[in-house]
Protein backbone atom coordinates (compact mmCIF):
# COMPACT_ATOMS: atom_id res chain seq x y z
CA UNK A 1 27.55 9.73 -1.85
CA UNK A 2 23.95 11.25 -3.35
CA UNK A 3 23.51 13.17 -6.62
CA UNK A 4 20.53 15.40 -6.76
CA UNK A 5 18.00 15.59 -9.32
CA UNK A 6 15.54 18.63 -9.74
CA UNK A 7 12.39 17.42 -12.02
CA UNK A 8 9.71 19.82 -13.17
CA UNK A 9 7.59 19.79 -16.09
CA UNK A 10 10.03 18.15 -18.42
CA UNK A 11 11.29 14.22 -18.91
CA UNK A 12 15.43 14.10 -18.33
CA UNK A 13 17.11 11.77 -21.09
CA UNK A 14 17.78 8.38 -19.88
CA UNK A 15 18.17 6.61 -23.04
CA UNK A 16 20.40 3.53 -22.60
CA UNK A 17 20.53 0.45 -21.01
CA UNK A 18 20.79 -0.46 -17.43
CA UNK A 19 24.52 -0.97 -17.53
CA UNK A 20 25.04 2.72 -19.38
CA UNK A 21 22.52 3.82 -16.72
CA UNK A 22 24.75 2.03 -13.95
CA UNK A 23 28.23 4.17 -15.56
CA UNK A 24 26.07 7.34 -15.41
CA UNK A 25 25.05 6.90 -11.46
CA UNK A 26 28.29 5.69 -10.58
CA UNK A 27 30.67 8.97 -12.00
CA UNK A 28 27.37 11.20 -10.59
CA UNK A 29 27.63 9.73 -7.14
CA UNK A 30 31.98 9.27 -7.62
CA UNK A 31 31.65 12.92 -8.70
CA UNK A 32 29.75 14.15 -5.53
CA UNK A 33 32.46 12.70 -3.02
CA UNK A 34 35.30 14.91 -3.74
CA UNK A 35 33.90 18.15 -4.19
CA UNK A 36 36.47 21.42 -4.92
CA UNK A 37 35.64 24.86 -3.47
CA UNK A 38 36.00 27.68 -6.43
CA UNK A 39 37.03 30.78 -5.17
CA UNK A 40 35.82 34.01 -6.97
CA UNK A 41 38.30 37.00 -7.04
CA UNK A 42 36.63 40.28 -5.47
CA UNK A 43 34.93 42.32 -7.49
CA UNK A 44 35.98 46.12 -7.96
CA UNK A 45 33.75 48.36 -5.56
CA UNK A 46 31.25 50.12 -7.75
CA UNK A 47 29.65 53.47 -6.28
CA UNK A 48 26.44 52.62 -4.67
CA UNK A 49 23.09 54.22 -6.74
CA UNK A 50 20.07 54.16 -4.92
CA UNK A 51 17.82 51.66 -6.01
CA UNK A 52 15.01 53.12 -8.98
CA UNK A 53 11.42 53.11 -7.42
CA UNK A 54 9.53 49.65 -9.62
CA UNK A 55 6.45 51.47 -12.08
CA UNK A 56 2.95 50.02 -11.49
CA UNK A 57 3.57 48.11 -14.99
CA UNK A 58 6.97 46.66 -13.87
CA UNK A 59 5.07 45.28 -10.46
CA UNK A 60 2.13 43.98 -12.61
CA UNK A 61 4.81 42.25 -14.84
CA UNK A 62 6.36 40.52 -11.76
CA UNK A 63 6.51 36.61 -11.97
CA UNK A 64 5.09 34.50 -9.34
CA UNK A 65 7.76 33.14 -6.58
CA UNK A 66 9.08 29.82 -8.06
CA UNK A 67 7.79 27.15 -6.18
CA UNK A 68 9.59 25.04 -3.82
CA UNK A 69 10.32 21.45 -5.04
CA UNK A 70 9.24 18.39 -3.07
CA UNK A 71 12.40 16.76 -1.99
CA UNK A 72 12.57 12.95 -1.63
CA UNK A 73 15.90 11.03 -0.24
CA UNK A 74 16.13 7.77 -1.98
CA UNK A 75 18.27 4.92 -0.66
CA UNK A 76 19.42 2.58 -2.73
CA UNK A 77 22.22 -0.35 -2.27
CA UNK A 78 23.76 0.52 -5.53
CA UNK A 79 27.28 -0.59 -3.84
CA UNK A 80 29.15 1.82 -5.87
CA UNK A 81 32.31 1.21 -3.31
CA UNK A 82 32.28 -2.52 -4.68
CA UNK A 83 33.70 -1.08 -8.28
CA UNK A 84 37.56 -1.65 -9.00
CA UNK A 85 39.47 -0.06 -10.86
CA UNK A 86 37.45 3.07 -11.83
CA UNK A 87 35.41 1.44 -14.95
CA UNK A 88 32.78 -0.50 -13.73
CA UNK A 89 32.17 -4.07 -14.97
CA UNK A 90 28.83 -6.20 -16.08
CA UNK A 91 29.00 -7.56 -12.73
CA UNK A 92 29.16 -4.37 -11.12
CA UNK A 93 25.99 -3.55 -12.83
CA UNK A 94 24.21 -6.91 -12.07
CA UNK A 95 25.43 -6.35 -8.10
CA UNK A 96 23.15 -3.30 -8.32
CA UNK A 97 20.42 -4.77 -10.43
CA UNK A 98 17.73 -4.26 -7.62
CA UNK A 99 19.10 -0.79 -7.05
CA UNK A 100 18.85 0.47 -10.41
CA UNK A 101 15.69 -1.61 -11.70
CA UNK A 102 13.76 0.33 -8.53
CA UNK A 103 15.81 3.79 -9.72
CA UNK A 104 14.66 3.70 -13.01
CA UNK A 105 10.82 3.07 -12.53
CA UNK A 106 10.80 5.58 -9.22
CA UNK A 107 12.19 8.02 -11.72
CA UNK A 108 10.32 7.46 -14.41
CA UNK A 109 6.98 7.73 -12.14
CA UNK A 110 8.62 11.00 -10.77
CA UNK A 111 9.10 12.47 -14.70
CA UNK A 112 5.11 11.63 -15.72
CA UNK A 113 3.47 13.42 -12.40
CA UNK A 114 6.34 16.12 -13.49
CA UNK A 115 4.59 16.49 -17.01
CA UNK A 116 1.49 16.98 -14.83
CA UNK A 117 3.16 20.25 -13.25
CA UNK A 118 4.39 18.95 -10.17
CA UNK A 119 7.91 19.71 -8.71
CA UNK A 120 10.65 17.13 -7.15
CA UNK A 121 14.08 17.20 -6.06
CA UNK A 122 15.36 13.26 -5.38
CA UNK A 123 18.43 12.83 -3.93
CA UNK A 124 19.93 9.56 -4.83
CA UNK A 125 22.14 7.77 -1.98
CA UNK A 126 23.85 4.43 -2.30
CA UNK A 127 23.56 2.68 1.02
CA UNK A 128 26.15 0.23 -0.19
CA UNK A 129 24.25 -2.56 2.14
CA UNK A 130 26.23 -1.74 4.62
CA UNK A 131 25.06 -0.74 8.18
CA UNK A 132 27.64 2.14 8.65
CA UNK A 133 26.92 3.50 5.40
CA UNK A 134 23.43 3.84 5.86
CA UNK A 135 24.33 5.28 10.01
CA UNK A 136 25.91 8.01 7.85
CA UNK A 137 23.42 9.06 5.67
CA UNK A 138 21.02 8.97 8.24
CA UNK A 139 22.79 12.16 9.94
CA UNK A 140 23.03 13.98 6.18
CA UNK A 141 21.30 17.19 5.50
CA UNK A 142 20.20 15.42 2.36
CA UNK A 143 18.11 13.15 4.97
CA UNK A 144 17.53 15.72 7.05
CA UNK A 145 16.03 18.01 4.58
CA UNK A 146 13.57 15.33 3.06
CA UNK A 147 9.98 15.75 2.98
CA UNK A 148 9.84 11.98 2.03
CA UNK A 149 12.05 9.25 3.02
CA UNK A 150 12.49 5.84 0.72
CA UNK A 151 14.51 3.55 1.50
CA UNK A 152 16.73 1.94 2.99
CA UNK A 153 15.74 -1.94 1.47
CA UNK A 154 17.32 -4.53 3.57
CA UNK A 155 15.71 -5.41 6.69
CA UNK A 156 19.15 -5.07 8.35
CA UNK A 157 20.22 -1.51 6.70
CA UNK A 158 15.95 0.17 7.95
CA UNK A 159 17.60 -1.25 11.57
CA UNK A 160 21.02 0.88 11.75
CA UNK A 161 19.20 3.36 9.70
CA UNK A 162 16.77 4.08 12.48
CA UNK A 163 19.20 3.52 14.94
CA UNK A 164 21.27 6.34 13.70
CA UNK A 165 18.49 8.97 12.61
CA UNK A 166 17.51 11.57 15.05
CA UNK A 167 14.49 10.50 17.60
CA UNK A 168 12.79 13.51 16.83
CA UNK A 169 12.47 12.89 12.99
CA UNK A 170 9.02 12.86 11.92
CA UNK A 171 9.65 11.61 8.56
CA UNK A 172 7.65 9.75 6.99
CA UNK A 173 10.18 6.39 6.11
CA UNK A 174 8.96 4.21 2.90
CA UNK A 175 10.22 0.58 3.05
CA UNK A 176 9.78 -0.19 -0.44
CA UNK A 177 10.54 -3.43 -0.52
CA UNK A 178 11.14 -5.42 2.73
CA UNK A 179 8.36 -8.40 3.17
CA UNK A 180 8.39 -8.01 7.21
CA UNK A 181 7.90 -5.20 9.42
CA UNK A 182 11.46 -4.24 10.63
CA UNK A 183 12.01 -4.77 14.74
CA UNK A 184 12.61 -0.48 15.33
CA UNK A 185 11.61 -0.01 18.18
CA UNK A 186 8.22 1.14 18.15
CA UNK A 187 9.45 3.93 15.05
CA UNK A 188 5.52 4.26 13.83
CA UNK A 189 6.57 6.52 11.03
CA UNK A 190 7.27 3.55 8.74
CA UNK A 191 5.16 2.55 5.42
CA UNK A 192 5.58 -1.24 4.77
CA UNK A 193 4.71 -1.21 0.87
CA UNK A 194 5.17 -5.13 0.94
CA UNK A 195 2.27 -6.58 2.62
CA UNK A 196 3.44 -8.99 5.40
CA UNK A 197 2.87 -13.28 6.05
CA UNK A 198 0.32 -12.20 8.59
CA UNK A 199 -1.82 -9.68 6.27
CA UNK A 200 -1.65 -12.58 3.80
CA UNK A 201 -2.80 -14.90 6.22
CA UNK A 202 -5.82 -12.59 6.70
CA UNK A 203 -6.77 -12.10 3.50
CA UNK A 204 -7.04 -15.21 3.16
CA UNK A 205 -8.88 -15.85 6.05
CA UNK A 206 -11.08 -13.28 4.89
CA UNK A 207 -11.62 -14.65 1.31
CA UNK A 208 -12.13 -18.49 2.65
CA UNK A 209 -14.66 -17.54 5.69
CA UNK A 210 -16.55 -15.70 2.74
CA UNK A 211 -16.43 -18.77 0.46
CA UNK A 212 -17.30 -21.69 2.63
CA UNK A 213 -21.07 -23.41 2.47
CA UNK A 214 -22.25 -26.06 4.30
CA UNK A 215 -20.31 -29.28 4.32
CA UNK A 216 -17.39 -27.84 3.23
CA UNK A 217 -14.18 -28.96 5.10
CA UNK A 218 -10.80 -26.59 5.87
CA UNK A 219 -7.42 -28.66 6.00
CA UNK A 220 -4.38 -27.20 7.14
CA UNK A 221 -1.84 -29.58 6.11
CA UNK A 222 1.09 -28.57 7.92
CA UNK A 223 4.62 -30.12 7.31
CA UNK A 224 5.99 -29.01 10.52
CA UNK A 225 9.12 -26.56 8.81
CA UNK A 226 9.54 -22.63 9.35
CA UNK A 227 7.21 -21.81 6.37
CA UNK A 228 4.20 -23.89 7.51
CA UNK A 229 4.48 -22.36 10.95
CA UNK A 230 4.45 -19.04 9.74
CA UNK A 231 1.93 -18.99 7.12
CA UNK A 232 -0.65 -21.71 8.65
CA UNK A 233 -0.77 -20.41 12.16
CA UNK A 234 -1.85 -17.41 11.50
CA UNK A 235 -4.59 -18.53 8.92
CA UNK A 236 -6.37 -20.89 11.63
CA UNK A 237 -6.31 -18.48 14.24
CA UNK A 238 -8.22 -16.42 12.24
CA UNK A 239 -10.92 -19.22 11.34
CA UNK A 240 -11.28 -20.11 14.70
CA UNK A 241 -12.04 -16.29 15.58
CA UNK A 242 -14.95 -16.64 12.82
CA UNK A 243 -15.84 -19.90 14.51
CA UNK A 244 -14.89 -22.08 11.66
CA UNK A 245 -13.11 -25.41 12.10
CA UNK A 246 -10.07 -26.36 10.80
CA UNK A 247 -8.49 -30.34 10.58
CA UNK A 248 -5.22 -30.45 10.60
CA UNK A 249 -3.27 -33.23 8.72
CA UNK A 250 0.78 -33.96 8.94
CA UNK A 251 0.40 -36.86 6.45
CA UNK A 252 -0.72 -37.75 2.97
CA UNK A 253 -2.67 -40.57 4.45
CA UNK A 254 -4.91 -38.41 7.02
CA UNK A 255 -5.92 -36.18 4.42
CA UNK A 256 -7.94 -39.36 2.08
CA UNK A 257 -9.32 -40.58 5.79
CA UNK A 258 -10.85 -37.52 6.74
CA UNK A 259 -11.89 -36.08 3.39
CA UNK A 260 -15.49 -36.43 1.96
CA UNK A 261 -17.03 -36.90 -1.02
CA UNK A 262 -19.64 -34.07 -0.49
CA UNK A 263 -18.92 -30.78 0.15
CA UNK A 264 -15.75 -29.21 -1.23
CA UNK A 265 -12.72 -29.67 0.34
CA UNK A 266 -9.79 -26.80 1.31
CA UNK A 267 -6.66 -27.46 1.30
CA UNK A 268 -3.81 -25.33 3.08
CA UNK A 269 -0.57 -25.64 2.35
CA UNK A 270 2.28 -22.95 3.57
CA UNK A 271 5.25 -25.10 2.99
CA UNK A 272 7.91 -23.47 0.01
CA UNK A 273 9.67 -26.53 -0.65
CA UNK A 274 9.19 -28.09 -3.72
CA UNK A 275 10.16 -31.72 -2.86
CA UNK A 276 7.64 -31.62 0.07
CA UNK A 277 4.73 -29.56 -2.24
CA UNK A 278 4.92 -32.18 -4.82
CA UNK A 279 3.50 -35.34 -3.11
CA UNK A 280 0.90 -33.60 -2.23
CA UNK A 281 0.21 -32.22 -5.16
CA UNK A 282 0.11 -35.75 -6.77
CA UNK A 283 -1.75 -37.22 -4.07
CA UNK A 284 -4.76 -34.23 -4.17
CA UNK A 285 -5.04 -35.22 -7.86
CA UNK A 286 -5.64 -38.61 -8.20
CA UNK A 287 -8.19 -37.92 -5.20
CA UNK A 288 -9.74 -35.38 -6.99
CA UNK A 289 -9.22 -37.33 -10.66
CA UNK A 290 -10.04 -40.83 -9.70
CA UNK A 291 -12.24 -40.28 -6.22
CA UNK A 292 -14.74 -37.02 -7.57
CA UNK A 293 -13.44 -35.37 -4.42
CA UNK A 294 -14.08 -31.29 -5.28
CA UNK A 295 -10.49 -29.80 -3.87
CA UNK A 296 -9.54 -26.18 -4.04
CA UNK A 297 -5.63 -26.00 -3.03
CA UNK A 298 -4.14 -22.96 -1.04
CA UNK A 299 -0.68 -22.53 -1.25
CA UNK A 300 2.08 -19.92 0.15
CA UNK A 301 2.40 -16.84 -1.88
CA UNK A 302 6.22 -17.70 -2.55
CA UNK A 303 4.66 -20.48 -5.19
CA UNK A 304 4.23 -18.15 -8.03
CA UNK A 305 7.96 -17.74 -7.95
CA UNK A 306 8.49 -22.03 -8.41
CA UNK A 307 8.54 -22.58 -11.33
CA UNK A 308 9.59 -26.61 -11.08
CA UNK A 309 5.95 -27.56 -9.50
CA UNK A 310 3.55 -29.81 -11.97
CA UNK A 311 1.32 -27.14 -13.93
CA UNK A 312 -1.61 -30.01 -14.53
CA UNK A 313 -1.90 -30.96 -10.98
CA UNK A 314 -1.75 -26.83 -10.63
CA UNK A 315 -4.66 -26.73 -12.49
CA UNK A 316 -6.57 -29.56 -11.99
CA UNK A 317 -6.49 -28.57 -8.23
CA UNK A 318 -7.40 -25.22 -8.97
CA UNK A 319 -4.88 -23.78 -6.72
CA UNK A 320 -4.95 -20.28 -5.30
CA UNK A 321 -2.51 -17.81 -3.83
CA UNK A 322 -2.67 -14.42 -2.53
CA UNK A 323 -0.60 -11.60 -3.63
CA UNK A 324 0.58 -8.12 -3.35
CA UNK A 325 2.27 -7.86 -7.40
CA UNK A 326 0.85 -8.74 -10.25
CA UNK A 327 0.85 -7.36 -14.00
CA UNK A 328 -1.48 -7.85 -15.96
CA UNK A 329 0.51 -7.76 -19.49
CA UNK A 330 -3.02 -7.40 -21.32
CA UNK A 331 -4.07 -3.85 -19.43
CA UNK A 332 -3.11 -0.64 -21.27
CA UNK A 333 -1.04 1.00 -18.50
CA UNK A 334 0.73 -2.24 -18.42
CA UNK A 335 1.82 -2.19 -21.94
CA UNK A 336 2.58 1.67 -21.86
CA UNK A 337 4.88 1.56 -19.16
CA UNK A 338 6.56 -1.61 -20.78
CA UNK A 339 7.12 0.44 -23.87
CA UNK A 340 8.00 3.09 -22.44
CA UNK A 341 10.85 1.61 -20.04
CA UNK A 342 12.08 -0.76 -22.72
CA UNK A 343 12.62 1.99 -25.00
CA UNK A 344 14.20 4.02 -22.23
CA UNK A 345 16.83 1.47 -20.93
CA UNK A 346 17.00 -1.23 -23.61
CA UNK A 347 15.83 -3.88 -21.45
CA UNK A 348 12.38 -5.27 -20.21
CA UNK A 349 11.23 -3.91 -17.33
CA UNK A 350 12.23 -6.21 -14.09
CA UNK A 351 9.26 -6.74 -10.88
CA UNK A 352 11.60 -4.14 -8.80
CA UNK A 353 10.73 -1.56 -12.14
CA UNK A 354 7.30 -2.07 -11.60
CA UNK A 355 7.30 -1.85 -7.95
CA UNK A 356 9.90 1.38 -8.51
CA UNK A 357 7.30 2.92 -10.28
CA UNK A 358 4.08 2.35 -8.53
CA UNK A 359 6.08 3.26 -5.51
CA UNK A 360 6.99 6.68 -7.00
CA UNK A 361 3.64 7.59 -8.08
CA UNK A 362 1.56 6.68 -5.25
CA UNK A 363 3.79 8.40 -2.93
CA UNK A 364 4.75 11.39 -5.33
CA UNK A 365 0.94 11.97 -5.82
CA UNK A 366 0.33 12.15 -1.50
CA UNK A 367 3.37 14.63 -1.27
CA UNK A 368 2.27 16.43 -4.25
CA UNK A 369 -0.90 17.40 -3.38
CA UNK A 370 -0.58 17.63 0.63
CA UNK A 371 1.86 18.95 3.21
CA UNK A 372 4.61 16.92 4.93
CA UNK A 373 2.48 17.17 8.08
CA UNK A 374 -0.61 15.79 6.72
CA UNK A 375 0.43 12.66 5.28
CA UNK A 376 -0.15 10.44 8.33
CA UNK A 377 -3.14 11.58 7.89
CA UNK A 378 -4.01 11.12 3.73
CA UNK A 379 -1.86 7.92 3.52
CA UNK A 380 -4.52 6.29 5.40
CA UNK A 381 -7.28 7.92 3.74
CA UNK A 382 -5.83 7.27 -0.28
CA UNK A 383 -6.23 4.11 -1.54
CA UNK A 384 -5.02 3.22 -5.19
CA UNK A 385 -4.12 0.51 -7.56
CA UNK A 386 -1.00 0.63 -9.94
CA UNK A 387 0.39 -1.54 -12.51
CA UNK A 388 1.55 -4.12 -10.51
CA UNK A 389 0.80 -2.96 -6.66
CA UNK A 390 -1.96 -1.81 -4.35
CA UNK A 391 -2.06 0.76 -2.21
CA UNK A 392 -4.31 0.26 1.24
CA UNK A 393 -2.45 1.40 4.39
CA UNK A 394 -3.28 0.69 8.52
CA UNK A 395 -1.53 1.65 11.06
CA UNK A 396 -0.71 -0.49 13.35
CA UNK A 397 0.46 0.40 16.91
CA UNK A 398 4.28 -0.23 17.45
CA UNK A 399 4.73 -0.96 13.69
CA UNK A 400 3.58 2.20 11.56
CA UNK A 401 1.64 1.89 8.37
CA UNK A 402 1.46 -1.46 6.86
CA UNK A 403 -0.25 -1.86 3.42
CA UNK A 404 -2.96 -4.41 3.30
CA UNK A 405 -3.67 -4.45 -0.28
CA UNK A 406 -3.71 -8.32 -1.54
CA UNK A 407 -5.22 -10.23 -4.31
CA UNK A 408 -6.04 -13.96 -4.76
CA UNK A 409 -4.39 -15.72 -8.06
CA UNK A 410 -5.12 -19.19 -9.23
CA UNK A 411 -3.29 -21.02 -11.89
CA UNK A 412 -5.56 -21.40 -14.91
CA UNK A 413 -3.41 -23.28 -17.87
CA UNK A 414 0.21 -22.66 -17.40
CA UNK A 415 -0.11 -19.54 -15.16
CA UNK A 416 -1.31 -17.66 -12.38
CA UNK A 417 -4.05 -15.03 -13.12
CA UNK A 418 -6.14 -12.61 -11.01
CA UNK A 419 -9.07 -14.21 -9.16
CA UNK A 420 -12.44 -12.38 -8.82
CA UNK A 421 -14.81 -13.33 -6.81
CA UNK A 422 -15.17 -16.21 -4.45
CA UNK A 423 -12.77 -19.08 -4.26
């Protein structure tokens, strides 16, 4: 099921909130899947006149051919199929949450580079999350016809997607919001917006190496569980490529032997579970409280989303994560775009509204001003910063274009805020 929207030059009305929103996408799409054929009845033969020779005025006065619009195939898990009954219900709307939150800051992105003069056609499809769904849509013209690809968002529905969509596609595919590179098969015309574990591990890599002075001292402190493995690993094989040591400590009681007094001290944690992350956030205090030990804690970038971890010790430990989203409430796009949206649906905007919309304008802007065949090309080229996400693409061989565009946060107060400079 799709509906198509044409936008040039003018904003469409989407005033209402998300569950009005969520009524007006499901009878669109419902509407599109049983189409009737209208037959005309034939018009009376009319004597044929031969056709009057145009003045030089009336050629003069011809318009310009209208301009073809940029069309973009969105895929969204909007699981219209999941309504009963025909009306759809509050949980309905909150099944599709992530679809629509995404929807409405794509589309609002999509109506400001419109005001600009530029030209789109999106056709909306609900994926459903479901793998033969998506198998479908990836045979539609509506796919077929795209200059831009977004979606699908599961890891599991860009799989059967790709599976199903024709070798020769050249595509260019947007995974919007998927924080892994999907296993495809070597299918290099991917863009991973969501920067993955290992880029993080990089950056931070990057950002420590660039930090360190003499007598300083790296821990890893590694817990042994999934998250450690995946976030840690990576990190120290990077260090040891710059030829910087690492100690790495399994227990609370290694880390006060082999710490010193001089020189500050980094600590690496990648575990995500709280019960585990708060020893050890107790124990790097009173070190750094009681014993004048200088500590700087690194932690996975899934912290900022705990919210039950001890803001002092946060604090006094100065700890840092990396990130690909943050909003800074305080800048003036920020604030215009939360306006704007909240006025719009009747509801503050979500993190998948934010990441909607910096989606739809970075990638509306590349197909805008350049030709389906040169984006490989200009995607690697244009870099750019929105409200809440960075644009900075590689390619990588066997994986397509992965963005690399991370920041460092440390919790100052009661919050994480953007870090500049050195940690």
């Amino acid at each position: 099921m799709l509906f198509t929207i044409s936008v040039q030059s003018h904003r469409l009305p989407l005033n209402g909130n998300s569950f009005f929103v969520f009524v007006f996408v499901l009878l669109t799409l419902g509407a599109c899947s049983s189409r009737r054929v209208l037959q005309r009845d034939e018009p009376k033969k009319q004597p044929v006149e031969k056709p009057k020779e145009p003045t030089e005025e009336e050629v003069e006065k011809e318009e310009p051919a209208v301009r073809a619009p940029e069309t973009i195939a969105l895929l969204m898990p909007f699981q219209l199929d999941k309504v009963r009954g025909g009306a759809p219900s509050m949980q309905d709307a909150d099944r599709a949450a992530l679809a629509l939150d995404f929807y409405q800051g794509f589309r609002l992105a999509l109506d400001d580079l419109s005001d600009k003069g530029a030209y789109f056609r999106l056709n909306v499809l609900d994926s459903r999350d479901n793998a033969q769904q998506v198998s479908r849509l990836a045979q539609s013209g509506e796919v077929r016809d795209a200059k831009l690809i977004v979606g699908p968002v599961f890891p599991s529905e860009l799989k059967s997607f790709n599976s199903a969509i024709s070798p020769s596609s050249n595509i260019l595919q947007v995974s919007p919001l998927a924080a892994s590179v999907p296993d495809l098969a070597h299918v290099e015309r991917v863009v991973t917006v969501t920067p993955t574990l290992e880029m993080h591990a990089e950056w931070i890599s990057q950002q420590l190496a660039a930090s360190l002075k003499p007598g300083d001292q790296v821990f890893c402190y590694d817990l042994g569980d999934a998250d450690s493995e995946k976030f840690l690993y990576p990190i120290k094989y990077a260090l040891q490529a710059k030829g910087i040591a690492t100690d790495n400590i399994s227990d609370l009681d290694g880390l006060e032997l082999n710490m010193r007094v001089s020189g500050k001290s980094f600590v690496l944690c990648g575990s995500t579970n709280p019960f585990a992350i708060s020893p050890l956030l107790a124990k790097l205090a009173e070190l750094k409280v009681e014993r004048s030990y200088d500590i700087v804690l690194i932690g996975h970038p899934n912290w900022a989303k705990l919210s039950d971890l001890d803001h002092t010790y946060l604090s006094q430990l100065q700890t840092t994560i990396s990130t690909s989203f943050y909003v800074d409430e305080r800048a003036s796009n920020a604030r215009k775009f939360s306006a704007i949206y909240e006025k719009q649906f009747g509801i503050r905007a979500s993190e998948y509204a934010y990441k909607g919309y910096d989606t739809g304008r970075y990638f509306g802007e590349l197909l805008n001003r350049h030709s389906q065949d040169d984006l490989t090309t200009h995607i690697l080229d244009e870099e750019s910063q929105g409200i809440s996400t960075g644009f900075r693409f590689r390619f990588l061989e066997g994986q397509g274009y992965v963005n690399t565009s991370i920041q460092l946060l440390r919790f100052v107060g009661s919050e994480f805020k953007l870090l500049k400079g050195k940690m």
